[in-house]
Protein backbone atom coordinates (compact mmCIF):
# COMPACT_ATOMS: atom_id res chain seq x y z
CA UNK A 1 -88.45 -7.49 32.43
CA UNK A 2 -88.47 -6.93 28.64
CA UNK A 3 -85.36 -5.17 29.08
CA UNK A 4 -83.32 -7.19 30.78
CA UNK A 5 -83.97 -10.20 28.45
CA UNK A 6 -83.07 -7.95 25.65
CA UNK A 7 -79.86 -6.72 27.35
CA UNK A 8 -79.57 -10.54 27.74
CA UNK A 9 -79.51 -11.54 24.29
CA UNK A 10 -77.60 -8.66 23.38
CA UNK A 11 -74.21 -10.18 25.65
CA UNK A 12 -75.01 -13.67 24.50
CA UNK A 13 -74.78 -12.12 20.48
CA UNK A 14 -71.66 -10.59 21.61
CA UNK A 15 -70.10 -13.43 23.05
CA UNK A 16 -70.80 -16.21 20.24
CA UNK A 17 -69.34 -13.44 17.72
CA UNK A 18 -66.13 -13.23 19.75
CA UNK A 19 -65.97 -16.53 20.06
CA UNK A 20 -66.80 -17.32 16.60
CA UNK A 21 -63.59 -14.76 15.72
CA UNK A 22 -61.30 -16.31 18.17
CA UNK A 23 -61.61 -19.56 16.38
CA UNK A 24 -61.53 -18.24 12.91
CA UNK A 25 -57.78 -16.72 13.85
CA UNK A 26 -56.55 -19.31 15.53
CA UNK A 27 -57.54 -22.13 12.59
CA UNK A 28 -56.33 -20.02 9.91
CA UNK A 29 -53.79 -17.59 11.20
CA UNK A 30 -52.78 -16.99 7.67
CA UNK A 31 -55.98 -15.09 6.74
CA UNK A 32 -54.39 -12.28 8.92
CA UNK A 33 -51.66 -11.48 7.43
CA UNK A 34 -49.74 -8.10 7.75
CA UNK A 35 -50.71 -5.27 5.13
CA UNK A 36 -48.94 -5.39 1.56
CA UNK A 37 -45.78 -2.72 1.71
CA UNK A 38 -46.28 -2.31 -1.88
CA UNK A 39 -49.46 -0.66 -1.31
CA UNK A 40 -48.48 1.73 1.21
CA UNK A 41 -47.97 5.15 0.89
CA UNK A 42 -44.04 5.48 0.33
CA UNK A 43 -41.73 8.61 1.77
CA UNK A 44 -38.68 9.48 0.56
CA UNK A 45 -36.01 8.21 -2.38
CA UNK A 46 -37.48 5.12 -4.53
CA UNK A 47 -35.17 1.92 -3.73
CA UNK A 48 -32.78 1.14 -6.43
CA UNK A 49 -31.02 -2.38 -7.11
CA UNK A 50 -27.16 -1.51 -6.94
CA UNK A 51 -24.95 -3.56 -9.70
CA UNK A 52 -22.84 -6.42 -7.76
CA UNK A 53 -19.37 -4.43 -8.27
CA UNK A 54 -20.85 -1.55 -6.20
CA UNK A 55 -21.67 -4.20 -3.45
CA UNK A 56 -22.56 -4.49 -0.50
CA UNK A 57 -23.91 -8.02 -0.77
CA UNK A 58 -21.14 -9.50 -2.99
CA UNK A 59 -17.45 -8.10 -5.05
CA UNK A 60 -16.93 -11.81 -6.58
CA UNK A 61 -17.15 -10.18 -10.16
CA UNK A 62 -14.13 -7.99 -9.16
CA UNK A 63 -12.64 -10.75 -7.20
CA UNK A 64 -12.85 -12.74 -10.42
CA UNK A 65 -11.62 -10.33 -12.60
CA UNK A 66 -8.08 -9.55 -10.83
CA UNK A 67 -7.45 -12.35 -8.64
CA UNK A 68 -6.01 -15.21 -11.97
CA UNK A 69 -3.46 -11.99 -12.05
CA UNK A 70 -1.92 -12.40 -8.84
CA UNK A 71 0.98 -14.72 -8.28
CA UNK A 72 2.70 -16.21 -5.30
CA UNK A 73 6.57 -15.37 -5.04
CA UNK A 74 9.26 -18.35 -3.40
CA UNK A 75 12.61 -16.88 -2.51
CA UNK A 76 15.61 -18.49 -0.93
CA UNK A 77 18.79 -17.38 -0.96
CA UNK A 78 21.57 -18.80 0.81
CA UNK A 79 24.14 -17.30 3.63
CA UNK A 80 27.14 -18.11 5.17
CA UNK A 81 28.40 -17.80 8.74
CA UNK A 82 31.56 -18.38 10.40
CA UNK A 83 32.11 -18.52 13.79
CA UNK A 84 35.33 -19.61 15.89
CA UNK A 85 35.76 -23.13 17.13
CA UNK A 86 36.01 -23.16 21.00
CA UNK A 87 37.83 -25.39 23.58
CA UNK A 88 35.11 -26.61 26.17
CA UNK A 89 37.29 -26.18 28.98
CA UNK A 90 37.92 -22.39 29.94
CA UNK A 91 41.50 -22.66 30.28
CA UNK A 92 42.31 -24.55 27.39
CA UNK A 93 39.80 -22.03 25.42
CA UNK A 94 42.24 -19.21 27.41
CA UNK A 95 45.23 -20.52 25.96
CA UNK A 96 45.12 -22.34 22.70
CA UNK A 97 41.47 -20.50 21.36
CA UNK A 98 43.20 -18.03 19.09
CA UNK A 99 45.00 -20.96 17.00
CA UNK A 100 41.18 -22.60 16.44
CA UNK A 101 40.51 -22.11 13.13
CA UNK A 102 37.27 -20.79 11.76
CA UNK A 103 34.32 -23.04 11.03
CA UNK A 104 32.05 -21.68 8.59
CA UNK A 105 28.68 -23.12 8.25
CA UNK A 106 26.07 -22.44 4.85
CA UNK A 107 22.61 -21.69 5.93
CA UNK A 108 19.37 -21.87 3.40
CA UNK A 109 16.96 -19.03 3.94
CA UNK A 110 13.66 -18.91 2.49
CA UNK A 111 10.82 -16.16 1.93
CA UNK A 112 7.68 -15.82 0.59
CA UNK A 113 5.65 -12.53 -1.53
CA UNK A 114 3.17 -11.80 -4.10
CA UNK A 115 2.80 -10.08 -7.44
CA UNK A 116 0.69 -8.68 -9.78
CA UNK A 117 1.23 -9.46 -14.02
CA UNK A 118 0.44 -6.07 -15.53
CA UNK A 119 1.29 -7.05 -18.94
CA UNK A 120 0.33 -10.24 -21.52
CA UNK A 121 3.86 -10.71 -22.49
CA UNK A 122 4.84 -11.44 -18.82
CA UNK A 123 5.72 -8.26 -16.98
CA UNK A 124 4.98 -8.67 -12.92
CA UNK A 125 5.12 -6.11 -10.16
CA UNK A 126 6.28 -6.74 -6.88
CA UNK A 127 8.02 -4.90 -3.85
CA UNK A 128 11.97 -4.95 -3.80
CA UNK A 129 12.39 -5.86 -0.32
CA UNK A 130 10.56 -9.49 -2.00
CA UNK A 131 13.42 -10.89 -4.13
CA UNK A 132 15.89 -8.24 -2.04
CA UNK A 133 19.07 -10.80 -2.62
CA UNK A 134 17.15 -13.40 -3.82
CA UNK A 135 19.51 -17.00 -5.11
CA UNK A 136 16.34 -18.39 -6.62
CA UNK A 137 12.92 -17.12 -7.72
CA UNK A 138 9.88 -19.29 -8.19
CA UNK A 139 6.62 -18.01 -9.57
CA UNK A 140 3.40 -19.86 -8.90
CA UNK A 141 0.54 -18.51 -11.01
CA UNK A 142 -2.74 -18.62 -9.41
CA UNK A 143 -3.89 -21.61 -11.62
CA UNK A 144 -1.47 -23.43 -9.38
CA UNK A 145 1.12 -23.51 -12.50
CA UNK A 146 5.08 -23.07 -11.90
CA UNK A 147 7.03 -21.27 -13.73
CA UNK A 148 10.22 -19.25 -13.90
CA UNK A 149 11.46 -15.71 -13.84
CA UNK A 150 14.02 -13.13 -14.16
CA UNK A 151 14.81 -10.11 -12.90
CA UNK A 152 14.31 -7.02 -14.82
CA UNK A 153 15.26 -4.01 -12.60
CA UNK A 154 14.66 -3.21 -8.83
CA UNK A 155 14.55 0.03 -7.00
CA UNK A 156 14.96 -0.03 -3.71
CA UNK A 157 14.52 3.92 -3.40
CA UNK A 158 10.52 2.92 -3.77
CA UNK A 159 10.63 -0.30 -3.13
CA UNK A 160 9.35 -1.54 -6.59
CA UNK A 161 10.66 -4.51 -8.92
CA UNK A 162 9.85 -6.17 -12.14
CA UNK A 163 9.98 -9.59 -12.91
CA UNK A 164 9.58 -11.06 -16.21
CA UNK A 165 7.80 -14.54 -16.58
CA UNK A 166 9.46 -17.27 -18.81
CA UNK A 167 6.22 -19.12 -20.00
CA UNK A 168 4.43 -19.51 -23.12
CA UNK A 169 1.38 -19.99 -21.42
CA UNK A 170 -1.33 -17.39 -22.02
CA UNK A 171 -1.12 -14.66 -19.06
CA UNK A 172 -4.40 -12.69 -18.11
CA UNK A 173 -2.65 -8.92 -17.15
CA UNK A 174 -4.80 -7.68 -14.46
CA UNK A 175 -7.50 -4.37 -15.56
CA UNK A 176 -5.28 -0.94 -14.36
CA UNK A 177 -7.53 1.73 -12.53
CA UNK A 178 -6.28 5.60 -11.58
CA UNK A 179 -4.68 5.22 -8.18
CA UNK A 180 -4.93 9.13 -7.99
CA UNK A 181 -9.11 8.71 -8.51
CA UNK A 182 -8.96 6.98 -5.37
CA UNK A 183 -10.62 8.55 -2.42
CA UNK A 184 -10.85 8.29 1.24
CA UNK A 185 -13.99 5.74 2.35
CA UNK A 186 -13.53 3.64 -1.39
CA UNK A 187 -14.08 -0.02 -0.86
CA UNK A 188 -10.56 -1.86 -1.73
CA UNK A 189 -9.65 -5.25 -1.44
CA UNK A 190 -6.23 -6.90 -0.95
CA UNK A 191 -5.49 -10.14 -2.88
CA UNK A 192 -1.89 -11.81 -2.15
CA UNK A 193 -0.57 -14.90 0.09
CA UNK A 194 -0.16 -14.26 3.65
CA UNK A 195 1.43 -16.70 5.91
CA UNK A 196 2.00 -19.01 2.64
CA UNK A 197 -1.58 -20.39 3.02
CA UNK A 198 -2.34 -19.10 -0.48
CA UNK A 199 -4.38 -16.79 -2.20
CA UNK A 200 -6.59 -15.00 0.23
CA UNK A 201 -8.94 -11.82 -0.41
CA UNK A 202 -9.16 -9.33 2.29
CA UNK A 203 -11.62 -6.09 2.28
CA UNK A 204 -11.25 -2.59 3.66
CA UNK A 205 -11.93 1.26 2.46
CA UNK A 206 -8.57 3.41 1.80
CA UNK A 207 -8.01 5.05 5.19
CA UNK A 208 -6.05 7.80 4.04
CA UNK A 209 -3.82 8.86 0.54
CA UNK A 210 -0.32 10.52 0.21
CA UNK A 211 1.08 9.05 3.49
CA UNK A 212 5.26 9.93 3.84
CA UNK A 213 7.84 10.24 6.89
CA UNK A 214 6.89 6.70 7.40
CA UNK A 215 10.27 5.13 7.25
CA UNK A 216 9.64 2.34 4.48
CA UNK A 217 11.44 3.56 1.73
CA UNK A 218 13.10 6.81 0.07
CA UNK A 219 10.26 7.76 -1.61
CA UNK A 220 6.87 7.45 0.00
CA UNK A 221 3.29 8.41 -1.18
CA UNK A 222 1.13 5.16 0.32
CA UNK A 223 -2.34 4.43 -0.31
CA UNK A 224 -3.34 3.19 3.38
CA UNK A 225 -6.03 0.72 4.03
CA UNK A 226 -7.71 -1.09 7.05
CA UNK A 227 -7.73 -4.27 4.64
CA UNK A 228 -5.55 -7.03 6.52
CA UNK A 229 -2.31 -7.30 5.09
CA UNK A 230 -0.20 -9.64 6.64
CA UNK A 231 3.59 -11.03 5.97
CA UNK A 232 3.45 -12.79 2.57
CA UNK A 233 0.93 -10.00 1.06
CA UNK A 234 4.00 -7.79 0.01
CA UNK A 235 3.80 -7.17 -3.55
CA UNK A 236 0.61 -8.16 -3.98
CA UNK A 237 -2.64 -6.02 -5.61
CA UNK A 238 -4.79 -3.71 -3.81
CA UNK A 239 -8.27 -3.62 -6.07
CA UNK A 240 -11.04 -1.58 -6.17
CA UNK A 241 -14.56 -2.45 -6.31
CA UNK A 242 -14.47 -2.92 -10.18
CA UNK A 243 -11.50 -5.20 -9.41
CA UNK A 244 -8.94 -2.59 -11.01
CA UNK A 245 -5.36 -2.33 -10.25
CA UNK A 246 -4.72 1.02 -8.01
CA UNK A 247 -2.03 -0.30 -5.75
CA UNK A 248 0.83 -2.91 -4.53
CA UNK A 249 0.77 -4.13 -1.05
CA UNK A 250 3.91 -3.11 0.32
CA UNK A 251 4.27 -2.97 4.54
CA UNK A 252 2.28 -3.07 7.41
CA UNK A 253 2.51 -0.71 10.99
CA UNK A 254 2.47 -3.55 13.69
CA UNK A 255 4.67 -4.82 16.54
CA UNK A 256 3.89 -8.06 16.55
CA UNK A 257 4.27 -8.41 12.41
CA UNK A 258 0.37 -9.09 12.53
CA UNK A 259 -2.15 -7.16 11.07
CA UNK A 260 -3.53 -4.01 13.12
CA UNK A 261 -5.88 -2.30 10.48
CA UNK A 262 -2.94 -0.33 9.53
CA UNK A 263 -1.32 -1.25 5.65
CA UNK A 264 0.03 0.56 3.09
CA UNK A 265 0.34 0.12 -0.41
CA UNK A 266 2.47 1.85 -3.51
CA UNK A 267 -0.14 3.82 -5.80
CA UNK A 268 -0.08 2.21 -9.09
CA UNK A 269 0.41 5.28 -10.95
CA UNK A 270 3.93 6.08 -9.40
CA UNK A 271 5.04 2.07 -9.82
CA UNK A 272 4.03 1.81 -13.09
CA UNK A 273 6.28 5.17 -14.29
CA UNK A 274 9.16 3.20 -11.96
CA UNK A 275 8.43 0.06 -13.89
CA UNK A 276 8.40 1.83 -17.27
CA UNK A 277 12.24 3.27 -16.34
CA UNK A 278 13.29 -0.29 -15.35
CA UNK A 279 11.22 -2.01 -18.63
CA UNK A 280 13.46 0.55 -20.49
CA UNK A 281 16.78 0.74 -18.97
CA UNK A 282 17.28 -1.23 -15.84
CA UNK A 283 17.33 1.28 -13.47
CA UNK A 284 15.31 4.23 -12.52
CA UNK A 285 16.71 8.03 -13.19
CA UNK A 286 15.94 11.21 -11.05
CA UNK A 287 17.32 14.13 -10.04
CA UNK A 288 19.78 15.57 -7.41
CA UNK A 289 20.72 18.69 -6.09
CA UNK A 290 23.29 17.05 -2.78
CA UNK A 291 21.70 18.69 -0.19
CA UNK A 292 20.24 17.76 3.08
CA UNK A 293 17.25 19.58 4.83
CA UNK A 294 14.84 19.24 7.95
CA UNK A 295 11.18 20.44 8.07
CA UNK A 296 11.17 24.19 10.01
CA UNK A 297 9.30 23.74 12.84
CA UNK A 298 8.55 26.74 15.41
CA UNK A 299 11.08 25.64 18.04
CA UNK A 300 13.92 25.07 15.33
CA UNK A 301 12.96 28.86 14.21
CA UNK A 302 13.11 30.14 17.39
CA UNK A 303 16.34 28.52 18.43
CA UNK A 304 18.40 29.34 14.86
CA UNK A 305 16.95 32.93 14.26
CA UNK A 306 15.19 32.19 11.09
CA UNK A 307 13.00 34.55 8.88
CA UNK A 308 9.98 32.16 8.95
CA UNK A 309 8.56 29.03 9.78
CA UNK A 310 8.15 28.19 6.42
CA UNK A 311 10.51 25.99 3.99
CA UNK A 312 13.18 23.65 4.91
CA UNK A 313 16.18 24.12 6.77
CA UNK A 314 19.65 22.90 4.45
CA UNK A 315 21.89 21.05 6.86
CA UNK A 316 24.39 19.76 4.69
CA UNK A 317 25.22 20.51 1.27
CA UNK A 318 27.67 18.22 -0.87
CA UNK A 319 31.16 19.47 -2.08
CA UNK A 320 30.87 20.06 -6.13
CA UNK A 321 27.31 19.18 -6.19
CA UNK A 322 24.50 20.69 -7.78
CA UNK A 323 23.52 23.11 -4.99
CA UNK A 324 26.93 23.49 -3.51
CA UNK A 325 27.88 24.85 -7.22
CA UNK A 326 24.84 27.33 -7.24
CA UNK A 327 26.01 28.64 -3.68
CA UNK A 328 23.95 27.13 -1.41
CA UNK A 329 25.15 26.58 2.19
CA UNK A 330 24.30 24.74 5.57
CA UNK A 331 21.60 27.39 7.60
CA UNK A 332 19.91 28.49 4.15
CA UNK A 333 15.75 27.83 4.36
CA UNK A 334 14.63 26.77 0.81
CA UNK A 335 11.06 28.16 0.40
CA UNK A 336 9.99 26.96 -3.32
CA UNK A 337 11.35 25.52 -6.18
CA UNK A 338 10.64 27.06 -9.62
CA UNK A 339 7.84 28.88 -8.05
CA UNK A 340 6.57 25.40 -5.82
CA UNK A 341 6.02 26.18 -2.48
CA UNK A 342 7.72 23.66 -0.19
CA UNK A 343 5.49 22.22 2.47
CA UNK A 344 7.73 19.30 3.90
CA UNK A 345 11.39 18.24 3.31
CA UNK A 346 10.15 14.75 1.64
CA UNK A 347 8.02 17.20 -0.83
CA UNK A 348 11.35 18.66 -1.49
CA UNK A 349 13.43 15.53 -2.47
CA UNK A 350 10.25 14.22 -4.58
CA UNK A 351 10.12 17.22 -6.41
CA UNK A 352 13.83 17.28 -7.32
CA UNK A 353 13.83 13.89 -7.95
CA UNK A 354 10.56 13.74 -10.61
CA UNK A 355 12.77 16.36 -12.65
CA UNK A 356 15.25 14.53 -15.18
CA UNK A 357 18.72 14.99 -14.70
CA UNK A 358 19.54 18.48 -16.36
CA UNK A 359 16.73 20.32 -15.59
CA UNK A 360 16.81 23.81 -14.89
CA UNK A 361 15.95 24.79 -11.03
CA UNK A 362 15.27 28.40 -9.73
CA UNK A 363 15.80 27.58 -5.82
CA UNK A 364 14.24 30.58 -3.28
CA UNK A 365 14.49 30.97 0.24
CA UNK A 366 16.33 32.85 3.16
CA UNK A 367 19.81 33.08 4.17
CA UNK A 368 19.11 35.39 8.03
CA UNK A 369 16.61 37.94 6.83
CA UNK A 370 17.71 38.42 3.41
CA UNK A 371 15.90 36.52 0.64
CA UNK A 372 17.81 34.89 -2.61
CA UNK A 373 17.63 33.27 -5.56
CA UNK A 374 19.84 30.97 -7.12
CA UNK A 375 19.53 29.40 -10.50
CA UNK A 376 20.87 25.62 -11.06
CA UNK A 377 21.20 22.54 -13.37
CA UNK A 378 20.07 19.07 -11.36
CA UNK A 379 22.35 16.20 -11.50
CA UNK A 380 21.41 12.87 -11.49
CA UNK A 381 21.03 10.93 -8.32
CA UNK A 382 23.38 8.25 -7.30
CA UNK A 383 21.60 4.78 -6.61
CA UNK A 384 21.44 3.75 -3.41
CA UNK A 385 23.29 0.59 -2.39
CA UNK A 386 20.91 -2.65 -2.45
């Protein structure tokens, strides 16, 4: 008997405590709260606090620092067409349409760009193909301010032009960074104005470096990026996390003329030695031997008998030129250039072309299976037509 009352008053203990705990967490939940981190044990790397620049909550600091450097760019220029007048009636169009006379009609086209100032005095990249027969330039500044330019050089061999901006109102040059630092996986952002809407900021990482054979212009060596660029961005600045000047929007690869993750821009390292020719004199200077190759692939060896896959295959060679002169013909393979192996026929025009007119070249390759050497002087290259 003395038991079971005991047992009893044991389960009546045990339920009023229960109880009594049940209430307690239900009333003040916030007496249970979850164990302080800071006190537990910790595995691994510390947690530091990354600087704003290096992101990856926020790049307004290197927004802010490049973006009052990058312009809008107005074209227009204006065309003319002429087209015959025409009888309405077939017959009367059959007989008497030849003594019509011409109507010419005067059409107004207009474009839009971007561009970068690089200088205080009023120097300001852009892509050729933006002002590319160009009637009238405007220049809005990113304070909203219009003002005028002119035209200092263009190449269209890279696709780079300098403007110069007629103001006496202070310009802020954008900060330069080394486009050849740049890596694949960097953070860059894209500031220009696509569609017209006005400046717009755009993010990616650089996709790949060194991209050629793509078709844009002569000389290619694109920085590519996932960072939308869209029509309207051309000319604009591709910026890296610090908000540093490593690139100029230049094209996009799309069908539809939107953008598909897939842009390319001119390193700032080769536009600003283009711009420093054009600053100087105009125009931009390079070297030319007046030859044309292809790449040697395995089926091209194969089917022409050559040495090697290696080098480039000469298919033309200009009458009087440089390398017609030093005795090259159509069916040599050019293997280096003053000891430069040749990887690719655009390496081989690049190379040529860095090299100031009158440069000595030692050109080797293969004519069949006997090797050669010939010794040359460059010339300079003609421009191409704009």
């Amino acid at each position: 008997m003395r038991m079971r009352k005991l047992l009893s008053l044991l389960l009546t203990a045990l339920t009023a405590g229960l109880a009594g705990a049940f209430v307690v967490i239900f009333m003040t939940p916030e007496r249970v709260s979850a164990p302080d981190r800071a006190a537990l044990p910790r595995s691994g790397a510390p947690v530091v606090a990354l600087p704003r620049e290096s992101g990856p909550f926020s790049y307004a600091d290197a927004v802010e620092k490049a973006a009052p450097s990058v312009v809008n760019i107005f074209t227009a220029k204006i065309t003319t067409e002429s087209h015959a007048m025409r009888f309405k009636d077939p017959l009367l169009q059959h007989l008497f349409g030849n003594m019509l006379p011409e109507q010419t009609r005067r059409r107004l086209e207009t474009s839009l760009g971007s561009g970068v100032i690089v200088s205080e005095d009023g120097y300001l990249l852009t892509n050729h193909h933006v002002i590319k027969g160009a009637d009238e330039i405007k220049v809005v500044l990113a304070d909203g301010q219009s003002v005028g330019v002119s035209i200092v050089g263009s190449d269209a061999e890279s696709d780079v032009a300098v403007l110069k901006i007629d103001t006496e109102s202070r310009l802020q040059p954008i900060p330069v960074g080394k486009s050849g630092d740049q890596q694949v996986g960097d953070v860059v952002l894209a500031i220009g104005n696509p569609f017209g809407v006005g400046q717009t900021v755009t993010m990616g990482i650089i996709s790949a470096t060194g991209r050629s054979h793509l078709g844009i212009s002569t000389f290619e060596n694109f920085i590519q990026t996932d960072a939308a660029i869209n029509p309207g961005n051309s000319g604009g600045a591709l910026v890296n996390a610090q908000g540093e000047l490593i690139g100029i929007n230049t094209a996009i690869f799309s069908k539809t003329g939107g953008s598909h993750g897939i842009g390319f821009a001119i390193p700032f390292d080769l536009a600003d030695g283009i711009m420093r020719q054009l600053i100087e004199t105009g125009h931009v200077v390079r070297g030319w031997l007046g030859i044309q190759g292809q790449d040697v692939t395995k089926k091209l060896a194969e089917a022409f008998g050559l040495h090697s896959e290696d080098g480039i295959l000469v298919t033309g060679v200009l009458e009087n030129g440089p390398a017609s002169q030093a005795g090259l013909r159509p069916g040599d393979v050019i293997t280096s250039i003053n000891e430069t192996l040749l990887e690719n026929s655009q390496q081989l025009m690049q190379l040529i072309a860095s090299q100031p007119p009158g440069t000595r070249l030692q050109i080797s390759g293969w004519r069949g299976s006997d090797s050669f050497n010939f010794d040359t002087v460059s010339g300079e290259r003609p421009p191409l037509e704009k």
